[in-house]
Protein backbone atom coordinates (compact mmCIF):
# COMPACT_ATOMS: atom_id res chain seq x y z
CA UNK A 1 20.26 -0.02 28.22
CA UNK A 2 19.47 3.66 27.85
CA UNK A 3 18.13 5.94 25.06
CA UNK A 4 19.78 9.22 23.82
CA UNK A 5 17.15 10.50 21.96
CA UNK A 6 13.50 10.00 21.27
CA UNK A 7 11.63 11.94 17.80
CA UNK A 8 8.12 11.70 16.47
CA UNK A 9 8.03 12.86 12.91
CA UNK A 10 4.79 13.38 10.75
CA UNK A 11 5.59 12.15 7.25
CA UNK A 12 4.91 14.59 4.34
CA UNK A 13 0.92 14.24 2.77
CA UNK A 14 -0.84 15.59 0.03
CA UNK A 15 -1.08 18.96 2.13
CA UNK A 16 2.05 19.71 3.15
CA UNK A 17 5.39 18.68 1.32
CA UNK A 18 8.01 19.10 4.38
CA UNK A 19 8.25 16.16 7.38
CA UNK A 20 7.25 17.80 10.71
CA UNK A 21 8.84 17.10 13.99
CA UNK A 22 6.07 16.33 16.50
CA UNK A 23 7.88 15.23 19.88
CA UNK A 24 12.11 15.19 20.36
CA UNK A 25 13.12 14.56 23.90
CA UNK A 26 17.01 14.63 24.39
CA UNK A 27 18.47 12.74 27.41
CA UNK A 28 21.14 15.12 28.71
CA UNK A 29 22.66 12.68 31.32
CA UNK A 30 22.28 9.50 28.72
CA UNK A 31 24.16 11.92 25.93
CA UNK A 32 27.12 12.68 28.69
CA UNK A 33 27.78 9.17 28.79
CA UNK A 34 27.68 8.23 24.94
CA UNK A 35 30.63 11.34 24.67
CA UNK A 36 32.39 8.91 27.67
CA UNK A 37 32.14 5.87 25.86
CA UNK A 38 32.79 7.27 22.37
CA UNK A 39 35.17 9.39 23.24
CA UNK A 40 37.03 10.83 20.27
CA UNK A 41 34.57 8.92 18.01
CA UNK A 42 31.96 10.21 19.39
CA UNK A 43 28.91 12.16 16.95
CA UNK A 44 27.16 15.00 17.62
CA UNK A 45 23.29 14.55 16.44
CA UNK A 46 22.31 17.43 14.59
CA UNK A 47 19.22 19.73 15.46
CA UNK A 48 15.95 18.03 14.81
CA UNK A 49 15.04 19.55 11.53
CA UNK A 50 18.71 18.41 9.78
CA UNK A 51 17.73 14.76 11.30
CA UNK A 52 14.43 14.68 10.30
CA UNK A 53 15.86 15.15 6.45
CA UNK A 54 18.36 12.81 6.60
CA UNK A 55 16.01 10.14 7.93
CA UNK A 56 13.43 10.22 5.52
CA UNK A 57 16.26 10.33 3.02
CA UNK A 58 17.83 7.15 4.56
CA UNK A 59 14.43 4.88 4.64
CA UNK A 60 13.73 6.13 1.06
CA UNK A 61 10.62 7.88 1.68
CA UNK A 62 8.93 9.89 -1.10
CA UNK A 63 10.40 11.51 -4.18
CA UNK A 64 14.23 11.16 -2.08
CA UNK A 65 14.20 7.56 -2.09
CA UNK A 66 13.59 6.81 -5.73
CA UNK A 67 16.95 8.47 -6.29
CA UNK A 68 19.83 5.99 -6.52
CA UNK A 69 22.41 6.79 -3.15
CA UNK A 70 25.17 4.41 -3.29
CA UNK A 71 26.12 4.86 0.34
CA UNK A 72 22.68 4.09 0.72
CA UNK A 73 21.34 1.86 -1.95
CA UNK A 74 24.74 -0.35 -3.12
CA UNK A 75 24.12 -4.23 -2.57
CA UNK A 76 27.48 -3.74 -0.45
CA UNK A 77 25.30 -2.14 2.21
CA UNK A 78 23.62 -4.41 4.74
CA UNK A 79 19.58 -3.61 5.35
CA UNK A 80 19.07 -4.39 8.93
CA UNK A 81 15.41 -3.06 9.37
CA UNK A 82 13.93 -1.70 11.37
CA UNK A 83 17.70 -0.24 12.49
CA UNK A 84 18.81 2.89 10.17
CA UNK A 85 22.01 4.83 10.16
CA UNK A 86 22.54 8.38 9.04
CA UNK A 87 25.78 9.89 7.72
CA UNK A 88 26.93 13.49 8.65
CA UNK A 89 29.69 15.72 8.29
CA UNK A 90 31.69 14.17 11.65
CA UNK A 91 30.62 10.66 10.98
CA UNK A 92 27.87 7.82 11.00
CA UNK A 93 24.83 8.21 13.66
CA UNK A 94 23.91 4.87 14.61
CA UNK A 95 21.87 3.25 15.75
CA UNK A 96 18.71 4.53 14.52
CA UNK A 97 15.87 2.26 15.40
CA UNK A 98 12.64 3.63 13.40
CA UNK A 99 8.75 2.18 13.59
CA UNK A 100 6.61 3.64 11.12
CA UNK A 101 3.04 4.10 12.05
CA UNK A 102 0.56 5.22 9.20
CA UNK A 103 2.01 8.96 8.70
CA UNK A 104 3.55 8.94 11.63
CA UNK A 105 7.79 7.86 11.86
CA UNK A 106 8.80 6.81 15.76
CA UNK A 107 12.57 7.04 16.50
CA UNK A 108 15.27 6.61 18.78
CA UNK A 109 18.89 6.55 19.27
CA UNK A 110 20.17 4.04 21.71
CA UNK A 111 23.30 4.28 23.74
CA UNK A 112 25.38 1.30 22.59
CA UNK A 113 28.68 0.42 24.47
CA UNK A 114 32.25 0.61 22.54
CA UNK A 115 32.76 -2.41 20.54
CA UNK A 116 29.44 -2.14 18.97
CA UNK A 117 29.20 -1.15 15.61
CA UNK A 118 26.92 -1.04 12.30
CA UNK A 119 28.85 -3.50 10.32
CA UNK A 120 27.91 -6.07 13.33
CA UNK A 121 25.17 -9.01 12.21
CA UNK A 122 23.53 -10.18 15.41
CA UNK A 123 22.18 -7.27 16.41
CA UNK A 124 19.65 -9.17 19.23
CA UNK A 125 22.94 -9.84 20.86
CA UNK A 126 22.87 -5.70 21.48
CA UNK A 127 20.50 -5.23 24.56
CA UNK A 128 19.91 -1.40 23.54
CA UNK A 129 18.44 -2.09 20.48
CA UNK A 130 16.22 -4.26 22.00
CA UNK A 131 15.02 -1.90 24.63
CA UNK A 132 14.71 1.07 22.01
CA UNK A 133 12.22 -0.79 20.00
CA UNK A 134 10.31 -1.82 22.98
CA UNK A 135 10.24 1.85 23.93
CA UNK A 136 9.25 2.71 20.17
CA UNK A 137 6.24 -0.15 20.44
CA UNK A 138 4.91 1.66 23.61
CA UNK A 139 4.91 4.76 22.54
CA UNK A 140 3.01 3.22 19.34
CA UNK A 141 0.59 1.47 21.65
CA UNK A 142 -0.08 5.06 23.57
CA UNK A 143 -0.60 7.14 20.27
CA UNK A 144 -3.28 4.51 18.73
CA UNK A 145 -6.02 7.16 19.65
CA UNK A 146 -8.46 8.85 17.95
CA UNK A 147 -7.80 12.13 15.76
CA UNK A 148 -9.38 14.49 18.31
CA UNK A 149 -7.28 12.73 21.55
CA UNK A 150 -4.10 12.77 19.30
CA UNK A 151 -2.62 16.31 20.08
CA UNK A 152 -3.91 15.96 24.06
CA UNK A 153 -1.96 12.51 23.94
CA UNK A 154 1.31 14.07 22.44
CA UNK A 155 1.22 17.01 25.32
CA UNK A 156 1.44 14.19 28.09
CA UNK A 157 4.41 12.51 26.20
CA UNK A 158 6.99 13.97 28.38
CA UNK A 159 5.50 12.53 31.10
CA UNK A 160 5.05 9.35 29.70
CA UNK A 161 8.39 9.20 28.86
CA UNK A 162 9.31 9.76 32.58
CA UNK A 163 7.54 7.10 33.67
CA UNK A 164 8.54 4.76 30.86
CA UNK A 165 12.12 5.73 30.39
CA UNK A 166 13.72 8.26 33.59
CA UNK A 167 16.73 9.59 32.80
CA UNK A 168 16.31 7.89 28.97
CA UNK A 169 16.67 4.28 31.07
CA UNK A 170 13.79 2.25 29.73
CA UNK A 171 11.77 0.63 32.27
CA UNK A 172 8.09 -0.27 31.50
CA UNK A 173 7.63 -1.15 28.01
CA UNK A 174 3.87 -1.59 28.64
CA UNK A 175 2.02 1.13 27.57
CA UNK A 176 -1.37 0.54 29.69
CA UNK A 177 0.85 0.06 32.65
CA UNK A 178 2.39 3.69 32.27
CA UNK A 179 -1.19 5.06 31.55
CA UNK A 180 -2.01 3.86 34.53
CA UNK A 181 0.11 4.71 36.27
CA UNK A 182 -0.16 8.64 35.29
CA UNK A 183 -4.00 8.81 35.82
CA UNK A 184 -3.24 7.19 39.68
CA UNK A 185 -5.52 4.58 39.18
CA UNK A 186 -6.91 3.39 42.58
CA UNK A 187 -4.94 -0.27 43.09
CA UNK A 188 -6.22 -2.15 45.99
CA UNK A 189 -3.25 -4.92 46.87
CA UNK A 190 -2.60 -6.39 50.78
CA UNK A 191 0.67 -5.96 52.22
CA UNK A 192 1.58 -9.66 51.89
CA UNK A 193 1.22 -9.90 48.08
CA UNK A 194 3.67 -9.15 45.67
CA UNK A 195 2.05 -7.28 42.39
CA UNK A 196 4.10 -7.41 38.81
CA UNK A 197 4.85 -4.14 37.08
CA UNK A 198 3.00 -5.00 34.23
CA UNK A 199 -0.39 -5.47 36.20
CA UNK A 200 -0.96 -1.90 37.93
CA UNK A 201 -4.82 -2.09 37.99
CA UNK A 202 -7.00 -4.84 39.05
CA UNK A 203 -9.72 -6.54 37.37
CA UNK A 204 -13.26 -5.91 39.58
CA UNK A 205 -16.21 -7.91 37.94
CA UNK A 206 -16.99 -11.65 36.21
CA UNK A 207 -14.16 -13.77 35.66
CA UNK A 208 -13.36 -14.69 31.86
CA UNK A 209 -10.28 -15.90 28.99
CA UNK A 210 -10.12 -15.16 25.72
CA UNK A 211 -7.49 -17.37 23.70
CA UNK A 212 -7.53 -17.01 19.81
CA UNK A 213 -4.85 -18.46 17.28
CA UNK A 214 -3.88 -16.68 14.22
CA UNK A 215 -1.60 -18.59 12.03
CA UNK A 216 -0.51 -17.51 8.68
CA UNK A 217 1.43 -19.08 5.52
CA UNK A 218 3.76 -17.04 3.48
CA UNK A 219 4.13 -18.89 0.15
CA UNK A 220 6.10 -18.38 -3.23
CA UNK A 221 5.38 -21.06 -5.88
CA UNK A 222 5.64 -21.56 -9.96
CA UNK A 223 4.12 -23.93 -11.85
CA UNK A 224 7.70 -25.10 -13.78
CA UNK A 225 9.54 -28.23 -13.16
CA UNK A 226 12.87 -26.68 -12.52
CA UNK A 227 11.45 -23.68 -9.92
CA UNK A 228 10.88 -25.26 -6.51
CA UNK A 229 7.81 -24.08 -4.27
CA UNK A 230 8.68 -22.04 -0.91
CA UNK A 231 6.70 -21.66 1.70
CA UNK A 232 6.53 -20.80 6.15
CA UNK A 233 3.76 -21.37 8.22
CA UNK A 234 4.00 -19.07 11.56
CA UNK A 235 1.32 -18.08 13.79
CA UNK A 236 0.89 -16.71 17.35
CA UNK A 237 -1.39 -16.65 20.13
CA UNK A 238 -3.49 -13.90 21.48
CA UNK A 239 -5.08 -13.48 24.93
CA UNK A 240 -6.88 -11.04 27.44
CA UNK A 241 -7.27 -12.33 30.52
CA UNK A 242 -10.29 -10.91 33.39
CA UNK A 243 -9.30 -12.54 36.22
CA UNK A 244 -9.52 -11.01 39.85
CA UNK A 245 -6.11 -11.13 42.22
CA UNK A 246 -2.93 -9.69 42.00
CA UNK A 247 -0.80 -12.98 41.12
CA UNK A 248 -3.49 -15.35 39.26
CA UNK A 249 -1.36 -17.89 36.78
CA UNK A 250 -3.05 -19.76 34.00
CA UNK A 251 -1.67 -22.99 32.80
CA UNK A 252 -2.55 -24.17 29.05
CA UNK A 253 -1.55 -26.23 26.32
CA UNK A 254 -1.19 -25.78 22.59
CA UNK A 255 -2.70 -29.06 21.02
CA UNK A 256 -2.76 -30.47 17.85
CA UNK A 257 -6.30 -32.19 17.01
CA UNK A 258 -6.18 -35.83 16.11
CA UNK A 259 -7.87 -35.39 13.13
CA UNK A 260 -5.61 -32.95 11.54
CA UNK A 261 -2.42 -32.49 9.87
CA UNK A 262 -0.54 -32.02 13.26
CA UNK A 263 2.29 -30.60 12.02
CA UNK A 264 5.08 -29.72 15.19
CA UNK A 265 5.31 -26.41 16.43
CA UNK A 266 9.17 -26.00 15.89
CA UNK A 267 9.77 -23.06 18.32
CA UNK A 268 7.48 -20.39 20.58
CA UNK A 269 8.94 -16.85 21.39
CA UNK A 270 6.99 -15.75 24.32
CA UNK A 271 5.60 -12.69 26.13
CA UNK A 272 8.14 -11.98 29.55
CA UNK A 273 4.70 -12.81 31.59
CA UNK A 274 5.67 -16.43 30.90
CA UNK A 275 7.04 -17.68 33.66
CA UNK A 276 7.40 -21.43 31.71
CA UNK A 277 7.18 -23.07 28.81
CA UNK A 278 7.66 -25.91 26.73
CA UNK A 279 9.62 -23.68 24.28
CA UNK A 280 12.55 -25.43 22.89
CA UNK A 281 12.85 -26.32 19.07
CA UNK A 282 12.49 -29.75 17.56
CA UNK A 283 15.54 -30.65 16.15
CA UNK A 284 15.90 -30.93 12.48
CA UNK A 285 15.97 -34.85 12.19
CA UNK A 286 13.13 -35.43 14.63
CA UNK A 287 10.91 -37.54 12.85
CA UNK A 288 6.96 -37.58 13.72
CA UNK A 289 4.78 -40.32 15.07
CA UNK A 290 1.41 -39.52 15.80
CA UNK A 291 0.19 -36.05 17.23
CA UNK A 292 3.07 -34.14 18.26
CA UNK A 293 3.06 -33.37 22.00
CA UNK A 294 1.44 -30.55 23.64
CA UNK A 295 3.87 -27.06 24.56
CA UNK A 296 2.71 -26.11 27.70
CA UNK A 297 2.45 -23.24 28.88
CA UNK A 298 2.02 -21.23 32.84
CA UNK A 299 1.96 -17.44 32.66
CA UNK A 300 0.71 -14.51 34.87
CA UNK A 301 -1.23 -12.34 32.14
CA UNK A 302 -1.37 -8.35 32.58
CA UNK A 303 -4.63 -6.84 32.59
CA UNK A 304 -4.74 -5.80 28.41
CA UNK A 305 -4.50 -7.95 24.55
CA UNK A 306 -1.64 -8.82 24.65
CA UNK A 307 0.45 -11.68 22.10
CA UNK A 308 1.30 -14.60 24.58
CA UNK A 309 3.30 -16.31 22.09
CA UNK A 310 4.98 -16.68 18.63
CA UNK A 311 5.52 -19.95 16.86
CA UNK A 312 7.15 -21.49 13.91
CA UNK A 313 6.38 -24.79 11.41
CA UNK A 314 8.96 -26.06 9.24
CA UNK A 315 7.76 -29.47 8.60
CA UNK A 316 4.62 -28.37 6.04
CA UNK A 317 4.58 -30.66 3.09
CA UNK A 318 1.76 -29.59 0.80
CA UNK A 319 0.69 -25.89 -0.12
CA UNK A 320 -2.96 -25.39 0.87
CA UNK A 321 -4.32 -23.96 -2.47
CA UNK A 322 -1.76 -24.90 -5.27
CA UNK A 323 -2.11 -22.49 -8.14
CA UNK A 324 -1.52 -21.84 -12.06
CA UNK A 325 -1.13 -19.11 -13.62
CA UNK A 326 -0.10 -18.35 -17.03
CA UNK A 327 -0.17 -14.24 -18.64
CA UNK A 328 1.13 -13.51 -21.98
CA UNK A 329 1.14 -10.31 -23.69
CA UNK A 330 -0.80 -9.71 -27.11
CA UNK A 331 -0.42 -6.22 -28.79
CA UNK A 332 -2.46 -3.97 -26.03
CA UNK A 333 -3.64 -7.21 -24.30
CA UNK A 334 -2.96 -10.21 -22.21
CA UNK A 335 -4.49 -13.28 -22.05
CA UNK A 336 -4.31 -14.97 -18.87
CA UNK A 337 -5.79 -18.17 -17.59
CA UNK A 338 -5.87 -19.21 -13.69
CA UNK A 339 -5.87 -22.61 -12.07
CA UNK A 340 -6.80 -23.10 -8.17
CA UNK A 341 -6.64 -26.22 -6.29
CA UNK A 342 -7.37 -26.67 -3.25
CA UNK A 343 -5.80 -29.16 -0.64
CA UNK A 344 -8.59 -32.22 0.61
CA UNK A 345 -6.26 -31.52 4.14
CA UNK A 346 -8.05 -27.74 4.10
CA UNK A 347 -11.38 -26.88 5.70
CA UNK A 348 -13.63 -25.66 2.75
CA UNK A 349 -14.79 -22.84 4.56
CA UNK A 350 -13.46 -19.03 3.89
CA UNK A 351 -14.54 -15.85 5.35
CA UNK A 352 -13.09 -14.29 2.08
CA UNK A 353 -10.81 -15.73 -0.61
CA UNK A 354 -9.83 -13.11 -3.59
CA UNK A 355 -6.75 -13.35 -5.94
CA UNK A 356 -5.55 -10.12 -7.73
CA UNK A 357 -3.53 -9.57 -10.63
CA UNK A 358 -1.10 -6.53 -9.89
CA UNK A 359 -0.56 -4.87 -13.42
CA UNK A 360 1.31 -1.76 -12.28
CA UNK A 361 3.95 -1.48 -14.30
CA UNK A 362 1.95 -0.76 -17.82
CA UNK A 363 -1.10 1.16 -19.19
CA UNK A 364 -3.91 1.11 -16.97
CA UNK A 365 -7.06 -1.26 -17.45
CA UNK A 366 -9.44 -0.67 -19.76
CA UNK A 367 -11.75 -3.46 -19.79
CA UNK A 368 -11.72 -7.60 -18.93
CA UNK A 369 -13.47 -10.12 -21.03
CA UNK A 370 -13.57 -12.81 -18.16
CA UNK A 371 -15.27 -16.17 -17.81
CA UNK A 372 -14.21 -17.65 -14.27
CA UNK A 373 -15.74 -20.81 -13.31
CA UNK A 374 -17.24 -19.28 -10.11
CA UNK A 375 -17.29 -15.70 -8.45
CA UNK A 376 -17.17 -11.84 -10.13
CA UNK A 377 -14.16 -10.22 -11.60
CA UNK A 378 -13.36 -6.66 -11.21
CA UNK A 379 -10.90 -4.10 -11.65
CA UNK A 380 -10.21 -2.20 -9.27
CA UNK A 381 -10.46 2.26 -8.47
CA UNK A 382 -7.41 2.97 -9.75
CA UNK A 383 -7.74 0.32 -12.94
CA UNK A 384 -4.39 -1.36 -12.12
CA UNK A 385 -5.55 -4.81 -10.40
CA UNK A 386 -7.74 -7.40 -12.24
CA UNK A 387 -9.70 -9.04 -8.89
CA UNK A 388 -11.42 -12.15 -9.03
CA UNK A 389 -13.59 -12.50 -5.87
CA UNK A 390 -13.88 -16.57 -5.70
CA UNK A 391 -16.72 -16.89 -2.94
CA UNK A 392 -17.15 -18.33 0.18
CA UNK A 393 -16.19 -22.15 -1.20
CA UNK A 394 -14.44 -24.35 -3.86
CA UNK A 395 -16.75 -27.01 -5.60
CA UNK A 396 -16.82 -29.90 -3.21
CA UNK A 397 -16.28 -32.93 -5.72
CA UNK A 398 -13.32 -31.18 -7.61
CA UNK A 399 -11.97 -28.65 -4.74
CA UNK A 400 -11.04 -26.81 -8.20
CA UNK A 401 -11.50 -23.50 -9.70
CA UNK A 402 -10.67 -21.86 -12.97
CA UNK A 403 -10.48 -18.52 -14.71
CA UNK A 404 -9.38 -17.22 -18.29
CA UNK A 405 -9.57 -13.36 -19.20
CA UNK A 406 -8.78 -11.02 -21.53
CA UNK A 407 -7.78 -7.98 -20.14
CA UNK A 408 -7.70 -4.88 -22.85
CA UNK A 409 -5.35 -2.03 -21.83
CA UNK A 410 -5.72 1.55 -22.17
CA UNK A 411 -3.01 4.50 -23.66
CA UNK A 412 0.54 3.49 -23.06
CA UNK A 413 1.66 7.21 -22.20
CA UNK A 414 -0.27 6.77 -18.80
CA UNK A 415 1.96 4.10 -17.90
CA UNK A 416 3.68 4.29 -14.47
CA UNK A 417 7.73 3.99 -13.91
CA UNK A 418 8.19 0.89 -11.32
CA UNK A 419 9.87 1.84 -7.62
CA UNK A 420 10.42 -0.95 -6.30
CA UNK A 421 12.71 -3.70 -6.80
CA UNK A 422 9.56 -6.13 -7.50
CA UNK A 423 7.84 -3.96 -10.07
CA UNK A 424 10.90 -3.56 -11.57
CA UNK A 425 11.33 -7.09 -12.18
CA UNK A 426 7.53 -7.71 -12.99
CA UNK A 427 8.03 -6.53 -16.81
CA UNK A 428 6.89 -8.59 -19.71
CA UNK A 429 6.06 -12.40 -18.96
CA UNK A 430 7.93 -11.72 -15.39
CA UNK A 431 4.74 -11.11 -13.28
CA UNK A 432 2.25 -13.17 -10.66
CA UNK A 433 -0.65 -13.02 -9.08
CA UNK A 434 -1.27 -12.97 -5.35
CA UNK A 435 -4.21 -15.01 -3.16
CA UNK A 436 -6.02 -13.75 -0.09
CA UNK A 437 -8.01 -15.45 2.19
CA UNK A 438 -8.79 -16.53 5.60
CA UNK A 439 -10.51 -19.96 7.07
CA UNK A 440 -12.23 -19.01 10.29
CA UNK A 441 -11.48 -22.04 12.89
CA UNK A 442 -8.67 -23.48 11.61
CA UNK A 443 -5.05 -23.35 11.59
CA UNK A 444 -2.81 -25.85 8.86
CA UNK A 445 -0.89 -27.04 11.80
CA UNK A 446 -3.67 -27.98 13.71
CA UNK A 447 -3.07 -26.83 16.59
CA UNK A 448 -5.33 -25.63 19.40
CA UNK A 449 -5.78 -24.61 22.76
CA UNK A 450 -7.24 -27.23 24.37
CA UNK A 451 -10.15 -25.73 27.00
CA UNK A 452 -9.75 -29.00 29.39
CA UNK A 453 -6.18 -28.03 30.08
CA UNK A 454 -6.62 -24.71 31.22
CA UNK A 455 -6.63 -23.51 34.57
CA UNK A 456 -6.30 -21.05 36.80
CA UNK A 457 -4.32 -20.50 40.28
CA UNK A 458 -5.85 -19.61 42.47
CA UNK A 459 -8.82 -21.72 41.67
CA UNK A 460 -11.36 -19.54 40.53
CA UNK A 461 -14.66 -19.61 38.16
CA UNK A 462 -14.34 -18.32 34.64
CA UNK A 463 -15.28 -18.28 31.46
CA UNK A 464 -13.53 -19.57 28.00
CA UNK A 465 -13.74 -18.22 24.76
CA UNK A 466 -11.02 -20.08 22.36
CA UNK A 467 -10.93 -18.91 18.48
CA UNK A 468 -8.57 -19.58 15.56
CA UNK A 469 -7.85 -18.44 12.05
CA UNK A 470 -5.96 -19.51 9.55
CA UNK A 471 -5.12 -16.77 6.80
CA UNK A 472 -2.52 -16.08 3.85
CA UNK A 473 0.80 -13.84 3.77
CA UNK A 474 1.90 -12.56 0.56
CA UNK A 475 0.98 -15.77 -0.99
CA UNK A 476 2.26 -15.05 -4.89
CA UNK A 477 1.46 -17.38 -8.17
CA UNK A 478 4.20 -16.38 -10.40
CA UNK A 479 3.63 -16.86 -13.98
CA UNK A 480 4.89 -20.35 -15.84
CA UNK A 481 5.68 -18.54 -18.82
CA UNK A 482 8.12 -16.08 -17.27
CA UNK A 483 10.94 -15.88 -14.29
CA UNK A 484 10.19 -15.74 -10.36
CA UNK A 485 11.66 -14.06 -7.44
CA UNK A 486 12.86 -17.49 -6.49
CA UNK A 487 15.62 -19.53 -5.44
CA UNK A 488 16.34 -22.28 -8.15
CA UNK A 489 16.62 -25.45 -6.48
């Protein structure tokens, strides 16, 4: 589980037209052993400059990747984001595991063992891979500074890198761990206890927990008899933990209040802190009586934020705010009319709730005629979305909302060509809307963390802050009178 080679790249801007190589750091000892296990299919990587080309070229990055590649772009090839491969002279370089970060494009090549190669599915099953993007996620952690620490923080990368990944074989994955460990941090711990390499300083001062849910739905849905609606609910659990001691465990439980939907938590992917958990999934045919039980949880928590857990819900029946959208094209027009619903099984509270109308594939905006029920519509800067900024709260006796406009379009010849595959499908009556929002203190699942269950070992006095959100993820209305990017049931 080793790296070959590490790059930071700067992505080209407005200022400069070329991608700049930041950081490389080659791993002469890892390389010797890729030759071994390749042998006489081994691939040399070329200079930094040469790889830097062919990787922006290979995600598709600027003007390079709206060119058609058939090695690249063919449905026969297999995306398996966020691993890459690049071709060369003497072969394919793979794999390539890439983070993007604002203008800034982390990679490394991990040593895989012969057997592996990029035609294989599972890649979890490839430990490597793994490790690489865990090393690629601390080194994003470490750069998330400000503009004037940025080129101090890329001068201590070697070290970093040394203490995160000797010899290129990754080790702490924690990037306030290896920070720590480089400024020598004073660590008080007595001989007899045993401290966990993700905790290298200790917490001096009041005692406290901070435990927030954020769950989101993802949702794709048509008002036409013969489309079916899709949608995922997923969420995860956030925590930062003050707590004095070297081994202090907390011991929670996810709840589902009695009140609510309590839809089951099918599975939790958690943090390696965990050291148990009521993980497993539901099976498929489990049926539901009553709240679902509790997953419980016992975990030693490092010293930063950190994402204690993941979760899944299969089992959602009813979409929280079903839509209806309709947008039909009229000489250098469209009339469109919106319907929004929303679920009596949803808190009427948002912190925002806004649905757009992406027109980005025609002349821009030149006026709307609007009447919405409630709320402003806009268009926005760059007078390619129609926004209609609903407020704070649906009407209480209807939970409905409503809004027809006329939206007048300027000169054709200022049109823009679509990139994607999306906007190149959106054309004509093929186009949706999208809804964004957020309901402070409440998740669809209903779950919770429940502030009588948790405790702390060794006993000690603290305090609990517990928070949740419920928000949306890419949550598209396509329009009835045209296709979707949908699976016809």
């Amino acid at each position: 589980m080793s790296v070959r080679y590490v790059w930071i790249f700067q992505l080209p801007g407005t200022q400069s037209k070329a991608v700049k190589v930041l950081f490389s750091r080659k791993f002469p000892t890892v390389e010797k052993r890729a030759k071994q296990v390749a042998s006489n299919g081994y691939v040399k990587v070329l200079p930094d400059p040469q790889m830097a080309r062919l990787i922006i070229q290979e995600i598709g990055y600027g003007p390079v990747g709206k060119k058609f590649l058939a090695e690249r772009d063919s449905y026969r090839e297999q995306l398996q984001k966020p691993v890459f491969k690049v071709r060369t002279d003497e072969g394919e370089i793979w794999p390539l595991v890439i983070l993007q970060q604002g203008d800034l494009l982390l990679c490394c090549l991990p040593l895989t063992e012969s057997g592996y190669s990029s035609s294989d599915n599972n890649l979890i099953d490839i430990p490597s891979i793994s490790q690489g993007f865990a090393l690629l996620s601390c080194l994003s952690e470490a750069l998330r500074v400000t503009s004037q620490e940025f080129a101090t923080r890329l001068t201590e990368l070697p070290a970093f890198l040394n203490e995160a990944a000797p010899f290129g074989c990754v080790r702490d994955t924690c990037a306030d761990s290896v920070l720590a460990k480089l400024t020598n941090r004073p660590v008080t711990v007595h001989k007899t206890d045993k401290q966990a390499a993700w905790k290298p300083t200790l917490h001096r001062g009041k005692c406290s927990i901070h435990l927030g849910i954020t769950e989101y739905i993802r949702a794709s849905q048509c008002d036409q008899e013969e489309m079916g609606d899709a949608m995922e609910v997923f969420g995860s659990v956030l925590c930062r933990a003050e707590l004095e001691g070297v081994s202090a465990d907390i011991i929670l439980n996810i709840s589902h209040a009695p009140e609510s939907l309590s839809i089951p938590l099918d599975q939790l992917t958690v943090h390696p802190c965990v050291l148990s958990a009521d993980w497993m999934p539901l099976p498929d045919n489990k049926a539901s009586h009553g709240a679902p039980a509790p997953r419980r949880i016992r975990f030693s928590p490092p010293t930063e934020n950190f994402t204690l857990c993941h979760y899944s819900a299969r089992q959602l029946q009813e979409l929280p705010i079903f839509g209806s959208f309709t947008m039909k094209p009229e000489d250098n027009r469209l009339q469109v009319s919106v319907l929004l619903k929303l679920s009596d099984q949803i808190r009427n509270t948002f912190d925002y709730c806004e649905l757009q109308i992406p027109l980005l594939n025609g002349p821009p905006v030149q006026n709307v005629d609007s009447s919405p029920s409630q709320g402003v519509v806009t268009v926005s800067p760059d007078k390619r979305i129609v926004v209609w900024n609903i407020g704070q709260k649906f009407p209480s006796k209807s939970l409905e909302v409503s809004m027809t406009a006329t939206v007048y379009l300027g000169d054709k010849s200022k049109s823009v060509c679509p990139t994607s595959p999306e906007d190149q499908f959106c054309v004509d009556l093929n186009s949706y809307c999208q809804l964004y929002f957020m309901v402070p203190e409440f998740t669809h699942t209903g779950c919770h963390i429940d502030s009588r269950s948790v405790q702390v070992s060794p006993a000690a006095k603290f305090k609990l802050t517990t928070g949740r959100e419920y928000k949306s993820n890419d949550y598209k209305i396509w329009n009835s009178l045209g296709e979707a990017l949908v699976v016809k049931r």
